[in-house]
Protein backbone atom coordinates (compact mmCIF):
# COMPACT_ATOMS: atom_id res chain seq x y z
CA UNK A 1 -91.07 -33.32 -91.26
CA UNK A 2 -93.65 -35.23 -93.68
CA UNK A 3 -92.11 -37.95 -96.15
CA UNK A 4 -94.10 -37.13 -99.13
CA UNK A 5 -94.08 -40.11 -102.04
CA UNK A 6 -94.44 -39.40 -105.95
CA UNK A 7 -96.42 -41.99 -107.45
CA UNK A 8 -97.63 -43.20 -110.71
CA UNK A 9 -101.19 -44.99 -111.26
CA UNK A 10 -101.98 -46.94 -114.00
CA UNK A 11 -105.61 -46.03 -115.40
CA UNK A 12 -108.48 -47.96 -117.06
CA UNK A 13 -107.81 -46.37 -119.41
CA UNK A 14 -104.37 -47.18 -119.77
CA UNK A 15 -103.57 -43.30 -119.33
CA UNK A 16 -100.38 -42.74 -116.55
CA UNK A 17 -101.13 -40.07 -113.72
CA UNK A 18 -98.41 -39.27 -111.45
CA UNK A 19 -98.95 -37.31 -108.38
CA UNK A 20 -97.54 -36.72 -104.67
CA UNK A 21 -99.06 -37.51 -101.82
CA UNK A 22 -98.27 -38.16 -97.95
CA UNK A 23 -100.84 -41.24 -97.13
CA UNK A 24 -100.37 -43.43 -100.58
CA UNK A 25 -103.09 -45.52 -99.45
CA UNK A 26 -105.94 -42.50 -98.90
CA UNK A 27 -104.68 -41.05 -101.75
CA UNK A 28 -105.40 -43.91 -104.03
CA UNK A 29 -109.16 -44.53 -101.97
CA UNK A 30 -109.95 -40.64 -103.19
CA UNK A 31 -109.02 -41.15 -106.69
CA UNK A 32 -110.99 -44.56 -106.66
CA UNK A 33 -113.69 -42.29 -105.23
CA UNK A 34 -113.78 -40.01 -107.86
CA UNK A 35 -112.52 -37.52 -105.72
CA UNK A 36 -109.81 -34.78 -105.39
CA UNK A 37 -108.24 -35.00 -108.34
CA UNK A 38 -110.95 -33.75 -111.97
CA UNK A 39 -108.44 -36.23 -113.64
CA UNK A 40 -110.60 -39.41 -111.94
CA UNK A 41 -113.66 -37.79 -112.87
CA UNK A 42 -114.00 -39.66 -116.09
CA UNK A 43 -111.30 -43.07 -115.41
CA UNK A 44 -111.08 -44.69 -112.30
CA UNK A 45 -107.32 -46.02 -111.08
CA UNK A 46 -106.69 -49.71 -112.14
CA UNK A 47 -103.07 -50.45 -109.96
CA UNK A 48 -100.48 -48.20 -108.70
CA UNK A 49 -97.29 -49.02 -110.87
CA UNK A 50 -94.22 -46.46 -109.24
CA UNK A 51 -94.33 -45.06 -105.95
CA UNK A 52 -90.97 -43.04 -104.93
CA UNK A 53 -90.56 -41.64 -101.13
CA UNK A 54 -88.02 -40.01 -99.05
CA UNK A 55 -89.40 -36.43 -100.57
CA UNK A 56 -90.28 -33.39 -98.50
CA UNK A 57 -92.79 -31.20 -100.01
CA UNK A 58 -90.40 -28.99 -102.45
CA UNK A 59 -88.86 -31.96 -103.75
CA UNK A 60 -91.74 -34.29 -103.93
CA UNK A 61 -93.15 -31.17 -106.16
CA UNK A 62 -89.99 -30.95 -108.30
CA UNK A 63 -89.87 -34.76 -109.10
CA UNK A 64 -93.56 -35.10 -109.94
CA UNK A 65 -93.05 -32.37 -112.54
CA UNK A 66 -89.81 -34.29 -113.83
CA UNK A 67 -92.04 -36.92 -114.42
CA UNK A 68 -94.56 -35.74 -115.84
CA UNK A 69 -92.43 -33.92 -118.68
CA UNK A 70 -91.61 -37.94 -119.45
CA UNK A 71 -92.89 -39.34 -122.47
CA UNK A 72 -95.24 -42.20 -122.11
CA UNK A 73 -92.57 -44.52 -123.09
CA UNK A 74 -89.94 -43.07 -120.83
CA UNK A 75 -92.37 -43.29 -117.81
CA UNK A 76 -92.81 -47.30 -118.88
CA UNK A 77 -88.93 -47.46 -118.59
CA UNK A 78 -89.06 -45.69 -115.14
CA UNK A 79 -91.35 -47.94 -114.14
CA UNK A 80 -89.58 -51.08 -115.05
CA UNK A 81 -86.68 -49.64 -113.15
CA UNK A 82 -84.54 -50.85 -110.23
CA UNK A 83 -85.87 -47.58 -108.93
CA UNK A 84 -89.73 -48.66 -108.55
């Protein structure tokens, strides 16, 4: 079984996307890219700020769409968090 990661990147500009992903690292060298993701189409990543593992797919899913129900400042807090 796959550990799948949630993860939050920090845009140029200054916009919060949160995704899931198995390979962090490829994931974050598409986006950079410009591709996968329409969201990158028109930004470009500037640092990855929260990355979360020890998901399978199902729950990787789940907890990205906790997430992204978050308000901007809530996501700041999660950030900041013991957690990240």
């Amino acid at each position: 079984m796959k550990n799948w990661f949630v993860y939050i990147i920090h845009c140029t500009d200054d916009t919060l996307y949160t995704g899931i992903t198995t390979d962090i690292e490829r994931r974050y060298a598409q986006h950079a890219l410009q591709q996968g993701a329409k969201y990158f189409r028109g930004r470009k990543p500037r640092k990855l700020v929260y990355l979360e593992g020890g998901h399978d797919r199902s729950t990787a899913t789940k907890r990205e769409i906790e997430i992204k129900k978050l308000s901007r400042e809530n996501k700041f807090q999660l950030i900041a968090s013991e957690e990240n």
